[in-house]
C-alpha atoms as a PDB file:
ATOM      1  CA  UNK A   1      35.107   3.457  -1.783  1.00  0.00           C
ATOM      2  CA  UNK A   2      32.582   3.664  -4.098  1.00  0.00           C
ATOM      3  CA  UNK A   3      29.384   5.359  -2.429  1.00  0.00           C
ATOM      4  CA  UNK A   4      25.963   3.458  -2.202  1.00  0.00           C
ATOM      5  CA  UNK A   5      23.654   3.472  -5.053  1.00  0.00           C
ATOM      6  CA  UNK A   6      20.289   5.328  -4.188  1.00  0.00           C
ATOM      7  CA  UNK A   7      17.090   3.653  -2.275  1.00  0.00           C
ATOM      8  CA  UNK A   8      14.163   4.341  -4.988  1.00  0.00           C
ATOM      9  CA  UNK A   9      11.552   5.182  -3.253  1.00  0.00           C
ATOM     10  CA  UNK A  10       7.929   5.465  -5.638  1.00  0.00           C
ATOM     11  CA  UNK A  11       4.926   7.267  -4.976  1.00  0.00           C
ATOM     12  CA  UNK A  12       1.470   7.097  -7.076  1.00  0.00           C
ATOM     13  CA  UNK A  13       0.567  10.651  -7.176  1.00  0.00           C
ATOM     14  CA  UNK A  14      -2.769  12.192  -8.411  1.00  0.00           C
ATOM     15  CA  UNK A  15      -2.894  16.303  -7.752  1.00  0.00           C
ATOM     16  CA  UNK A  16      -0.827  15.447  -4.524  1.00  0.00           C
ATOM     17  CA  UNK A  17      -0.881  19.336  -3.230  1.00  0.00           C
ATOM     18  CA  UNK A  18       1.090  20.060  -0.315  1.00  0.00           C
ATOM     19  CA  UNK A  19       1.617  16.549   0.856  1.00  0.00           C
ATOM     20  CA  UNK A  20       4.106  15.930  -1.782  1.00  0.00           C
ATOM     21  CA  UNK A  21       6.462  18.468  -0.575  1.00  0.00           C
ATOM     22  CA  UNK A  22       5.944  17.405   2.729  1.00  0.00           C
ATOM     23  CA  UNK A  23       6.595  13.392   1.800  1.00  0.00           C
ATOM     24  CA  UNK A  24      10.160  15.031   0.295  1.00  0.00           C
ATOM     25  CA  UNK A  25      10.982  16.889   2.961  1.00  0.00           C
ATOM     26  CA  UNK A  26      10.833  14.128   5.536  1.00  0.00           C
ATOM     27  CA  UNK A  27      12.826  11.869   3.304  1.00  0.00           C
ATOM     28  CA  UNK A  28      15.517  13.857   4.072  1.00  0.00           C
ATOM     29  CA  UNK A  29      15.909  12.943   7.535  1.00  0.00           C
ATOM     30  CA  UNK A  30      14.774   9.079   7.173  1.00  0.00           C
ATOM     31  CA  UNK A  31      17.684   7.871   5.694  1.00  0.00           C
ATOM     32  CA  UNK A  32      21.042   8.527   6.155  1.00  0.00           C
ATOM     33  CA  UNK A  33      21.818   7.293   2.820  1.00  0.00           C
ATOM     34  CA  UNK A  34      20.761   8.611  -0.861  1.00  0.00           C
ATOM     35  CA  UNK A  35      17.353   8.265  -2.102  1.00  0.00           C
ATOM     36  CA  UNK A  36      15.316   8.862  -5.240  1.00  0.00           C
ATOM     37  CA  UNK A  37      11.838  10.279  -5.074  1.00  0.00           C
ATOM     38  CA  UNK A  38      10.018   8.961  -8.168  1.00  0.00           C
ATOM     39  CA  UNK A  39       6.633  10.050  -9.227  1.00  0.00           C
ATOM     40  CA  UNK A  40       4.083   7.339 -10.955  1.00  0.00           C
ATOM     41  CA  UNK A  41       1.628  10.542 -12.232  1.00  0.00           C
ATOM     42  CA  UNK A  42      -1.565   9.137 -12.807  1.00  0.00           C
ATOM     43  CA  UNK A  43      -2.836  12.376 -13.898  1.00  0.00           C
ATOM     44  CA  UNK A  44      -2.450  15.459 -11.677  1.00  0.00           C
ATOM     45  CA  UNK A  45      -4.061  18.139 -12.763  1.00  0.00           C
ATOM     46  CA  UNK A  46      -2.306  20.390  -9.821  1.00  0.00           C
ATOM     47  CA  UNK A  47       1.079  20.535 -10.897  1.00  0.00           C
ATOM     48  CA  UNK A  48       2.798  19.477  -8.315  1.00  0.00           C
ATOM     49  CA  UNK A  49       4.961  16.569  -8.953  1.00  0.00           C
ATOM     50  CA  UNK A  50       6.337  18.917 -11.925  1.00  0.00           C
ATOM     51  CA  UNK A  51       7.143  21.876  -9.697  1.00  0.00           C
ATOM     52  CA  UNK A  52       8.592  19.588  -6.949  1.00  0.00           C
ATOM     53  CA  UNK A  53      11.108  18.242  -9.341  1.00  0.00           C
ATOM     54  CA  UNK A  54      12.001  21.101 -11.098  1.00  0.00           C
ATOM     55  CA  UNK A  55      13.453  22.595  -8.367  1.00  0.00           C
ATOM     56  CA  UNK A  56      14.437  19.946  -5.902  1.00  0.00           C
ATOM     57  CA  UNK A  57      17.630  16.752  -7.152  1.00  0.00           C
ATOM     58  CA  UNK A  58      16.481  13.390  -6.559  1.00  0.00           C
ATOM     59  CA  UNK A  59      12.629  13.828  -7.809  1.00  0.00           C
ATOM     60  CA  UNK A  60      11.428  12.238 -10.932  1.00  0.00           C
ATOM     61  CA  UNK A  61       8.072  12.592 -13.080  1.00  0.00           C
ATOM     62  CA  UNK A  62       6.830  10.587 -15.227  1.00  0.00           C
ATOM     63  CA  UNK A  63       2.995   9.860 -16.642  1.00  0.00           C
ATOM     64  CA  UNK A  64       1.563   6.249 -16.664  1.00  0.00           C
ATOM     65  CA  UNK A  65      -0.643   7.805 -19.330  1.00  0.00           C
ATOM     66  CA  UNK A  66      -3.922   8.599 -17.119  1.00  0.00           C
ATOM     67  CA  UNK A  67      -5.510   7.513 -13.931  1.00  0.00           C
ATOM     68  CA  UNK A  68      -5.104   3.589 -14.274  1.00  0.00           C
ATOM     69  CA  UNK A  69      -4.751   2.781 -10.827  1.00  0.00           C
ATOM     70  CA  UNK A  70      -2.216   2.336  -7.902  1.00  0.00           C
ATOM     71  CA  UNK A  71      -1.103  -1.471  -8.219  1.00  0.00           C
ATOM     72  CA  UNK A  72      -0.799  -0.850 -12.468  1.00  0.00           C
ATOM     73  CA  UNK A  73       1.076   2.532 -11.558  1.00  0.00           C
ATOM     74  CA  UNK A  74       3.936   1.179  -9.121  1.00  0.00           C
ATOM     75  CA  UNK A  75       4.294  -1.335 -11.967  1.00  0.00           C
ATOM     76  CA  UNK A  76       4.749   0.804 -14.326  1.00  0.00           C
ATOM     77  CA  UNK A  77       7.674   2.516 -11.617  1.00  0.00           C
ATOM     78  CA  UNK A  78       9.347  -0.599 -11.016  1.00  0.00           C
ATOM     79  CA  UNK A  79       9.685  -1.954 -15.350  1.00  0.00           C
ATOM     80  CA  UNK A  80      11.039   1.754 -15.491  1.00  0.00           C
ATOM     81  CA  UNK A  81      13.204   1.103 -12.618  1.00  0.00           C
ATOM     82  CA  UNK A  82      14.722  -2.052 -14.143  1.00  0.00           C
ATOM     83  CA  UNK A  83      17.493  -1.051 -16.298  1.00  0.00           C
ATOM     84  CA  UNK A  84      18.856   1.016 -13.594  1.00  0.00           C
ATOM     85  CA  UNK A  85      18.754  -1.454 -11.130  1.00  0.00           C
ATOM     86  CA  UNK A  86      20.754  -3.803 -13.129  1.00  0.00           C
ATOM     87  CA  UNK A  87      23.415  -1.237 -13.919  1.00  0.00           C
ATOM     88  CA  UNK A  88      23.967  -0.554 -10.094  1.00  0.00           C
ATOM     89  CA  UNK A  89      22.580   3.194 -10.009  1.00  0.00           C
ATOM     90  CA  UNK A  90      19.982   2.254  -7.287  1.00  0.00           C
ATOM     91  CA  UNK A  91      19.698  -0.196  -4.571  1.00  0.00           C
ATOM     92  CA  UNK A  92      19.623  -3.370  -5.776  1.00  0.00           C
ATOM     93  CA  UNK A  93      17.851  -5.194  -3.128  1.00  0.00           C
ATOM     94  CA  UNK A  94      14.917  -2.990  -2.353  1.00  0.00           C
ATOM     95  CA  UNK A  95      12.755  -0.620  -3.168  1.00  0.00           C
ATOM     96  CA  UNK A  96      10.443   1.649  -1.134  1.00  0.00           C
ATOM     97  CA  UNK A  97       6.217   2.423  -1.788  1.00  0.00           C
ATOM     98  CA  UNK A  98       5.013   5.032   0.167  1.00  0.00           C
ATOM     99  CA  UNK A  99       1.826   7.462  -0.109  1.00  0.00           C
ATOM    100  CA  UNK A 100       2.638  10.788  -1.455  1.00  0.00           C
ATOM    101  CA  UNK A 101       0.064  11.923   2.091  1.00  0.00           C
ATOM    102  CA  UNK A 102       2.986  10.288   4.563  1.00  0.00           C
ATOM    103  CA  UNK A 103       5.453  11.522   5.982  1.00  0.00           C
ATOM    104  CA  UNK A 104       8.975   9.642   7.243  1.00  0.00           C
ATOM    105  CA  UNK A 105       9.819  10.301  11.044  1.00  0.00           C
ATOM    106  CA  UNK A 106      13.877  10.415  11.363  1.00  0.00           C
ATOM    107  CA  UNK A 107      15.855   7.452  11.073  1.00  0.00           C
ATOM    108  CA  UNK A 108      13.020   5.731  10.228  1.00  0.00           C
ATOM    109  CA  UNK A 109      13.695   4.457   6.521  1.00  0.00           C
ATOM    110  CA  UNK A 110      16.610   2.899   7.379  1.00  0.00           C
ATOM    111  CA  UNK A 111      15.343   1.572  10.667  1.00  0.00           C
ATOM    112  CA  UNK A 112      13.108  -0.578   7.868  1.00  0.00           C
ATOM    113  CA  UNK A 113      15.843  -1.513   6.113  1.00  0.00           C
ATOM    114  CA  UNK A 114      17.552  -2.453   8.957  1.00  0.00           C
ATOM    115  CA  UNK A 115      14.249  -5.045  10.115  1.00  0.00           C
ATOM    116  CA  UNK A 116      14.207  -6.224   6.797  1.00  0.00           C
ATOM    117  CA  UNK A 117      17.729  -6.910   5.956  1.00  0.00           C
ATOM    118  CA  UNK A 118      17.943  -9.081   8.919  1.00  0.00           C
ATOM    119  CA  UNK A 119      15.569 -11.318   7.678  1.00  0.00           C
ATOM    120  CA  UNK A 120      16.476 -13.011   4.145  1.00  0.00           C
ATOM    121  CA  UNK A 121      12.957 -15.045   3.713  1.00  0.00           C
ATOM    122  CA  UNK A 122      11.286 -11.069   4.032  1.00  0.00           C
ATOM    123  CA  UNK A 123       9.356 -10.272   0.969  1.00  0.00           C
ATOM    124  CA  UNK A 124       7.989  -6.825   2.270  1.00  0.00           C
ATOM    125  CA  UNK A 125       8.331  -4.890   5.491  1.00  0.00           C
ATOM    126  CA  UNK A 126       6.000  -2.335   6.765  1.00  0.00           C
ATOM    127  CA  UNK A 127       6.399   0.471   9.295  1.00  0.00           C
ATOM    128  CA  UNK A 128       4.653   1.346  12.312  1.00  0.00           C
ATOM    129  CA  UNK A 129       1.761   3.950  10.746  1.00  0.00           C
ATOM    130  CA  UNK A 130       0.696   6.435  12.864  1.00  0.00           C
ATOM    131  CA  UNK A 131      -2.441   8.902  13.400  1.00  0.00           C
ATOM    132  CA  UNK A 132      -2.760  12.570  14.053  1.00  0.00           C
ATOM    133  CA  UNK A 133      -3.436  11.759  17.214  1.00  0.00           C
ATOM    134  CA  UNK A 134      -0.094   9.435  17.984  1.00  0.00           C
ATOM    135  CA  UNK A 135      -2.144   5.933  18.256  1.00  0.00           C
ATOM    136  CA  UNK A 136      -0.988   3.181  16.018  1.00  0.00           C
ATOM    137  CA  UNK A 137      -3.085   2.387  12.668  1.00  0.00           C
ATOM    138  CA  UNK A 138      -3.468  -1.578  12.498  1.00  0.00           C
ATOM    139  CA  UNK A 139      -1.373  -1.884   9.386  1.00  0.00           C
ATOM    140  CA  UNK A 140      -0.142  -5.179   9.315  1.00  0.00           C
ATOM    141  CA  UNK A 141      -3.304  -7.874   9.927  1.00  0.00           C
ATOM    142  CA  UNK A 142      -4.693 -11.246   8.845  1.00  0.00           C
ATOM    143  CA  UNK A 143      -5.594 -12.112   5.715  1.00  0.00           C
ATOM    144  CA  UNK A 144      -9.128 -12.312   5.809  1.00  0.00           C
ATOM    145  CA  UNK A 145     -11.282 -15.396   4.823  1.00  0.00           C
ATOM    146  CA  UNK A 146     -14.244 -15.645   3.162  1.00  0.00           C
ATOM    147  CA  UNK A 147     -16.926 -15.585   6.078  1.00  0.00           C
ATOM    148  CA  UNK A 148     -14.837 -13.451   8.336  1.00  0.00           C
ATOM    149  CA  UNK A 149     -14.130 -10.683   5.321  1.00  0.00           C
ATOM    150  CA  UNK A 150     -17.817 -11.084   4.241  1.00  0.00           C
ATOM    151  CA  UNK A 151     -18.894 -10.416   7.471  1.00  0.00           C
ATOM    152  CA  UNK A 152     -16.445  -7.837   8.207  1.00  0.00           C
ATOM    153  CA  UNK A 153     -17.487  -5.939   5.101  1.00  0.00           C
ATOM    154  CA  UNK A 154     -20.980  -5.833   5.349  1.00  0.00           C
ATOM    155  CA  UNK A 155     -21.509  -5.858   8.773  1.00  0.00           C
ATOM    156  CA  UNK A 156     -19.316  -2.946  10.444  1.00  0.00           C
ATOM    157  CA  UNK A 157     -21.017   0.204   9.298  1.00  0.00           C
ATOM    158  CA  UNK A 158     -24.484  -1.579  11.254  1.00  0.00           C
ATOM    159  CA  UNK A 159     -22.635  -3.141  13.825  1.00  0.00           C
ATOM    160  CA  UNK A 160     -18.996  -2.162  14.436  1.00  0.00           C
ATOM    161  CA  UNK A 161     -18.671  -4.669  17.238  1.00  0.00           C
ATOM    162  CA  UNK A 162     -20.087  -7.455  15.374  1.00  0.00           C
ATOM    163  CA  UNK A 163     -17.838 -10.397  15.956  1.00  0.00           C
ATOM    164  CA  UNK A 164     -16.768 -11.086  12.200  1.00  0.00           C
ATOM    165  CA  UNK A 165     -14.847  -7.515  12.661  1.00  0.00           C
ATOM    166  CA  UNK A 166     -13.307  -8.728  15.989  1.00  0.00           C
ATOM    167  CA  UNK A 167     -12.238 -11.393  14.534  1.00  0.00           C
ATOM    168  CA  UNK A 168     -10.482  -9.563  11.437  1.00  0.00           C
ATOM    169  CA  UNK A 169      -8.680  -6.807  13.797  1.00  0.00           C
ATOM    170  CA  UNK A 170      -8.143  -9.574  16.662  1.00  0.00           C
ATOM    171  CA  UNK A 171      -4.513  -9.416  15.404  1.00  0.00           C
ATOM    172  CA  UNK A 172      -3.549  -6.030  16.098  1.00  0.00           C
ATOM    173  CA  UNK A 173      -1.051  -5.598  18.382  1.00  0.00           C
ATOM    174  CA  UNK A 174       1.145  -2.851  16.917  1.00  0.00           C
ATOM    175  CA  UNK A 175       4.053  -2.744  19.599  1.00  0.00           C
ATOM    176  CA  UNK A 176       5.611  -5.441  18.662  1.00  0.00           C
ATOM    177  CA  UNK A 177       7.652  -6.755  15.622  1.00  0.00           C
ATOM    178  CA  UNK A 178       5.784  -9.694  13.903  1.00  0.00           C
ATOM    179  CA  UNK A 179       4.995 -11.476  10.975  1.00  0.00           C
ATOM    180  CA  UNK A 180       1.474 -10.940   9.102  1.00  0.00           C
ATOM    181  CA  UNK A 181      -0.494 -11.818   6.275  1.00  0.00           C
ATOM    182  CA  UNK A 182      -0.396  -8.617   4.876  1.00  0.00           C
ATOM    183  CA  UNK A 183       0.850  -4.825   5.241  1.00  0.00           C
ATOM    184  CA  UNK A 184      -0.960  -1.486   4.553  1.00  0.00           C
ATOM    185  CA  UNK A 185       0.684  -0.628   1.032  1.00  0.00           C
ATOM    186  CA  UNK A 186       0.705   2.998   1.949  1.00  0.00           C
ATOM    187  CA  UNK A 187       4.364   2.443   2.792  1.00  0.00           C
ATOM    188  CA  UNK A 188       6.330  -0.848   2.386  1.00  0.00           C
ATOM    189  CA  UNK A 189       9.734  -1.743   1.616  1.00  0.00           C
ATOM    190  CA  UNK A 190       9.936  -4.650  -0.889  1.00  0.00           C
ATOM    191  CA  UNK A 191      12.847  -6.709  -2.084  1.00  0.00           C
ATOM    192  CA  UNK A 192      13.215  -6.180  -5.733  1.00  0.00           C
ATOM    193  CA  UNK A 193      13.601 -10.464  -6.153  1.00  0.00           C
ATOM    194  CA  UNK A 194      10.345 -11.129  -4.301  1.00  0.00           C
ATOM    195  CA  UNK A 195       8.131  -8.859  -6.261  1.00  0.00           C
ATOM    196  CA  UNK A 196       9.633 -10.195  -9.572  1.00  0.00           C
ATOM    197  CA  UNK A 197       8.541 -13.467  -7.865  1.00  0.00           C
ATOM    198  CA  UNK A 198       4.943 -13.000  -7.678  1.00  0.00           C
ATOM    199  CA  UNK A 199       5.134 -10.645 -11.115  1.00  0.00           C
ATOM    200  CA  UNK A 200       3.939  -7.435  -9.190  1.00  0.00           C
ATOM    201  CA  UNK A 201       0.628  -5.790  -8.287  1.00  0.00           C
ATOM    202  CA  UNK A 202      -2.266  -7.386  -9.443  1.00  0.00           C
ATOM    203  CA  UNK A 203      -3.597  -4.694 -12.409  1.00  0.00           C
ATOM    204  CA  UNK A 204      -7.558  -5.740 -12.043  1.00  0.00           C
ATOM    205  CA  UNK A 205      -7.460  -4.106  -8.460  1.00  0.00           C
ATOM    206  CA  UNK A 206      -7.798  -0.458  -9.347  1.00  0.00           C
ATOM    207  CA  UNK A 207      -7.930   0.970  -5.737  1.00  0.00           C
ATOM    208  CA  UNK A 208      -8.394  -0.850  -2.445  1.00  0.00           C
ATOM    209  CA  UNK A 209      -7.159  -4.487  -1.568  1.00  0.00           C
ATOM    210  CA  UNK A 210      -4.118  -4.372  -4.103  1.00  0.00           C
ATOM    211  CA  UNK A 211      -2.153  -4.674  -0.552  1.00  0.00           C
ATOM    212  CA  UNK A 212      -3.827  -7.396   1.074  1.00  0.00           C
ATOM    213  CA  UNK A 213      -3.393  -9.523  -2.136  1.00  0.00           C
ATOM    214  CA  UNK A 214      -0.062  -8.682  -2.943  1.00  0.00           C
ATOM    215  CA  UNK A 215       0.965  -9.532   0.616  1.00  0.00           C
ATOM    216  CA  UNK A 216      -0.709 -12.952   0.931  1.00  0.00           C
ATOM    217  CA  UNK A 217       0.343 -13.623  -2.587  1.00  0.00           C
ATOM    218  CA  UNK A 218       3.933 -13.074  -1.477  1.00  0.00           C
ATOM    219  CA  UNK A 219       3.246 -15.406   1.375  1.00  0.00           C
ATOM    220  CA  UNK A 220       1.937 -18.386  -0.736  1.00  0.00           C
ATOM    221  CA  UNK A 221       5.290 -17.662  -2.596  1.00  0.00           C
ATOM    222  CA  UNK A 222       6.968 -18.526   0.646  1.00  0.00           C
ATOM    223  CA  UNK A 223       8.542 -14.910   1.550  1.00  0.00           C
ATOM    224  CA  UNK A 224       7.081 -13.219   4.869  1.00  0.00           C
ATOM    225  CA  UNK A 225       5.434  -9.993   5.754  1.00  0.00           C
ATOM    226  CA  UNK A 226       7.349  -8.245   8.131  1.00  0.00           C
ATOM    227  CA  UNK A 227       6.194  -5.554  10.847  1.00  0.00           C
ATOM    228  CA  UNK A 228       8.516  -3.170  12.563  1.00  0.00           C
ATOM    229  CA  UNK A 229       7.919  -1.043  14.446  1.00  0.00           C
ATOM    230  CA  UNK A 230      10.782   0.420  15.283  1.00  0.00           C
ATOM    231  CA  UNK A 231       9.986   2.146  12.088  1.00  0.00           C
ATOM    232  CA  UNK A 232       7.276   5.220  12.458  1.00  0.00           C
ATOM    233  CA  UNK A 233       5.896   7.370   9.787  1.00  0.00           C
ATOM    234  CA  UNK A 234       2.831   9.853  10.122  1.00  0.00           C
ATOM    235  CA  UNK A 235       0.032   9.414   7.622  1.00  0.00           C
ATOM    236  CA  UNK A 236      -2.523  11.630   6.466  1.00  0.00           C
ATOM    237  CA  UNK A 237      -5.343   8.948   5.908  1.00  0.00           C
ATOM    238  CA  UNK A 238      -8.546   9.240   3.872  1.00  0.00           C
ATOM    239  CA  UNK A 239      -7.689  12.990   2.610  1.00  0.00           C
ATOM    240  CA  UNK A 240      -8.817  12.156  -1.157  1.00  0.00           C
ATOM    241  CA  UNK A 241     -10.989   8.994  -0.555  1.00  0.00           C
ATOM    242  CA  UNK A 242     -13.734  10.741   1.880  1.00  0.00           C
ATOM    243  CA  UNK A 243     -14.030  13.597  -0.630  1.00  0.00           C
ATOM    244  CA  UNK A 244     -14.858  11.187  -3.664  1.00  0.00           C
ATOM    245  CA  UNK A 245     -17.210   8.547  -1.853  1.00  0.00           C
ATOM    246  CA  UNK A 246     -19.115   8.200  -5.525  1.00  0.00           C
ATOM    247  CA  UNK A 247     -16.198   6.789  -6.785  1.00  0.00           C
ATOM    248  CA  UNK A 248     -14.282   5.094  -3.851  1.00  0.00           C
ATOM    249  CA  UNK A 249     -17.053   3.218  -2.106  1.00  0.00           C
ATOM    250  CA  UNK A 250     -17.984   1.163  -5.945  1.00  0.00           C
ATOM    251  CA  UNK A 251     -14.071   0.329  -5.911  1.00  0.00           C
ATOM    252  CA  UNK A 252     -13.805  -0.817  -2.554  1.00  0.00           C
ATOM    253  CA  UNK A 253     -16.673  -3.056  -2.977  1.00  0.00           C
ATOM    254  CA  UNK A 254     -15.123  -4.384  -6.578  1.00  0.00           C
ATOM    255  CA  UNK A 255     -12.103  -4.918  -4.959  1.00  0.00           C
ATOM    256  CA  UNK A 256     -13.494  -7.065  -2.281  1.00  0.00           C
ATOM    257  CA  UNK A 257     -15.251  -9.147  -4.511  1.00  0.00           C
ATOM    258  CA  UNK A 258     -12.247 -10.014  -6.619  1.00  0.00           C
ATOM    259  CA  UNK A 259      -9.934 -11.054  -3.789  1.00  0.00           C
ATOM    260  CA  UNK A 260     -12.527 -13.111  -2.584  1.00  0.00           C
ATOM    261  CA  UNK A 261     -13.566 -14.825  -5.753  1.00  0.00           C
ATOM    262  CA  UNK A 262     -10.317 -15.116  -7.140  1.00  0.00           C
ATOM    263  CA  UNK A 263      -9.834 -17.490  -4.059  1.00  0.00           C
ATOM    264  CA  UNK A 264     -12.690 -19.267  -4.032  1.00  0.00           C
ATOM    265  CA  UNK A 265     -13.084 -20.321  -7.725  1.00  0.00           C
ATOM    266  CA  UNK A 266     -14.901 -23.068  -7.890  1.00  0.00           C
ATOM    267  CA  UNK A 267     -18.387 -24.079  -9.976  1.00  0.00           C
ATOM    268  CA  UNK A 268     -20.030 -25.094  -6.542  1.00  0.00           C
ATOM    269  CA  UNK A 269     -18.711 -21.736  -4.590  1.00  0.00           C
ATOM    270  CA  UNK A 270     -21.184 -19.956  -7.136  1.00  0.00           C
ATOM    271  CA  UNK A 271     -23.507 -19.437  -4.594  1.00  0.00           C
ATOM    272  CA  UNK A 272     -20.919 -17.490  -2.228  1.00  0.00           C
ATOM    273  CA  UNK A 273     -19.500 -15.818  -4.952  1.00  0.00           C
ATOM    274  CA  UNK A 274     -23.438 -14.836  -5.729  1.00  0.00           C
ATOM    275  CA  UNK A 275     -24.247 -13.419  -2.101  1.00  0.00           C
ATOM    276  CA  UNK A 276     -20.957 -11.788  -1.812  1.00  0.00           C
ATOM    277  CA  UNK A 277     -21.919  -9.803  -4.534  1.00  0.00           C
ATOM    278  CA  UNK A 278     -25.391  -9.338  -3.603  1.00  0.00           C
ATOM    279  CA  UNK A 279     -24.582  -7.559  -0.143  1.00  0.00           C
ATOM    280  CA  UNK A 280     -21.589  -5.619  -1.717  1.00  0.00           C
ATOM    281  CA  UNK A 281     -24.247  -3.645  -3.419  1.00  0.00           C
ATOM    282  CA  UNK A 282     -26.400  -3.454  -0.918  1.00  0.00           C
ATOM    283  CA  UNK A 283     -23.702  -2.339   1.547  1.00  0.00           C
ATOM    284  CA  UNK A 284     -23.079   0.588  -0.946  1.00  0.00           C
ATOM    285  CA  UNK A 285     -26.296   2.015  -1.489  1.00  0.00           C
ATOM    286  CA  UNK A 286     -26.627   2.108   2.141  1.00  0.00           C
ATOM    287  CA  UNK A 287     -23.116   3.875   2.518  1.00  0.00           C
ATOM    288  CA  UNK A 288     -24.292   6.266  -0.551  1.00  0.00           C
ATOM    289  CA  UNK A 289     -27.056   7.223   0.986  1.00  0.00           C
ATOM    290  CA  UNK A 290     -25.871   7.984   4.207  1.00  0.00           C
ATOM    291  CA  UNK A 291     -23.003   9.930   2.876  1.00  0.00           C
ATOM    292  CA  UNK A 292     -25.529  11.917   0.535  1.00  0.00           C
END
């Protein structure tokens, strides 16, 4: 019998340090089939990815040409990705994302596959993430609307129990397997045929968001966002982004701004559009300052 083809599994890395060796380590236990670690560089200055796959099989390297972002990274992994695909040399049906900062429990890639393969209208299915300190990260929520995002976004720093926020993480019961509007892209298992669907990550969004639009993209497509939880990785969260606030905090804010006005489009919804904006950049001068 001829033996399974490989899962691919990509990460975005940018001077990844230990955490990529850690990511590979773990995949060895997550699956009891083959995988393929490959390595969308977006410029590393640390060496890493290159002394990873020099001495370990099953890592690939290769530069997207410079720091262009997560969502325009993985797409450049996939289009690479293609030609194998169709000859059979990796899995055919999905592919994995994942962080390079996470790290796979046992079993616990192909206790994904396993959610997602039962379900033939899944799209994307996302594990159950997991703190340093064991509780469950809310990784699979609503997508948020206009007013409750808004107010979600410029409110929480102030007011962390204002009821816009309640309202965004009302959804968050993380015991149980459910469907959701979207799925924290710092590890999700996509089938190949739904992401050609929807063409991909959306390359405007160069960090932040690219996750919740891809997943409620895929759901006004018609496939669903699974969560399983019988799937449980460890994630390092915020290692980079709380060291680079200069540059993080402007993208998050950008970010937030597209998704919203990208969905509300209209010549009348100006004025939205207008105070959206307007408290973005207020909401990041005050989070400059206070991280000064």
């Amino acid at each position: 019998m001829k033996p399974a083809p490989p899962l691919a599994v990509i990460t975005v890395t940018f001077s990844p340090g230990r955490h990529l060796r850690a990511l590979a380590d773990s995949l060895e236990t997550a699956s009891a089939g083959p995988t393929v670690l490959v390595c969308a560089d977006n410029g590393s200055t640390d060496g890493a990815p290159e002394a990873l796959a020099a001495k370990r099989e099953g890592v690939e390297v290769f530069s997207t040409g410079g720091n262009i972002g997560y969502g325009a990274a993985i797409n450049a992994a996939v289009k690479r990705l293609e030609g194998r695909r169709e000859a059979g040399e990796i899995d055919g049906d999905f592919f994995l994302i994942t962080n390079p900062d996470v790290r796979f429990t046992p079993g616990s890639v192909d206790a994904l596959m396993a959610c997602a393969q039962r379900e033939p209208k899944v799209g994307a299915a996302g594990p159950r993430i997991e703190e340093a300190d064991g509780s469950a990260y809310p990784s699979a929520r609503a997508v948020p609307g206009l007013f409750t995002g808004s107010g979600h976004a410029l409110l929480y720093d102030v007011w962390p129990d204002n009821p816009f926020s309640a309202a965004y993480r009302s959804n968050n019961d993380m015991e149980v397997q459910r469907t959701a509007g979207w799925l924290s892209g710092a590890c999700l298992l996509v089938r190949w045929g739904a992401f050609d669907d929807i063409g991909g990550f959306d390359e405007r969004y160069f960090m932040y968001l690219e996750d919740v639009d891809f997943g409620d993209r895929l759901n006004r497509a018609g496939w669903d966002n699974l969560y399983c939880p019988s799937s449980v990785i460890k994630h390092d969260q915020g290692h980079v982004a709380g060291k680079h606030s200069r540059v993080t905090v402007p993208a998050h804010h950008k970010s937030a701004y597209r998704f919203q006005a990208d969905r509300h489009p209209a010549w009348w919804q100006a004025p939205l559009r207008w105070a959206l904006w307007c408290g973005l950049q207020i909401r990041g001068m005050f989070q400059l300052t206070k991280g000064s």
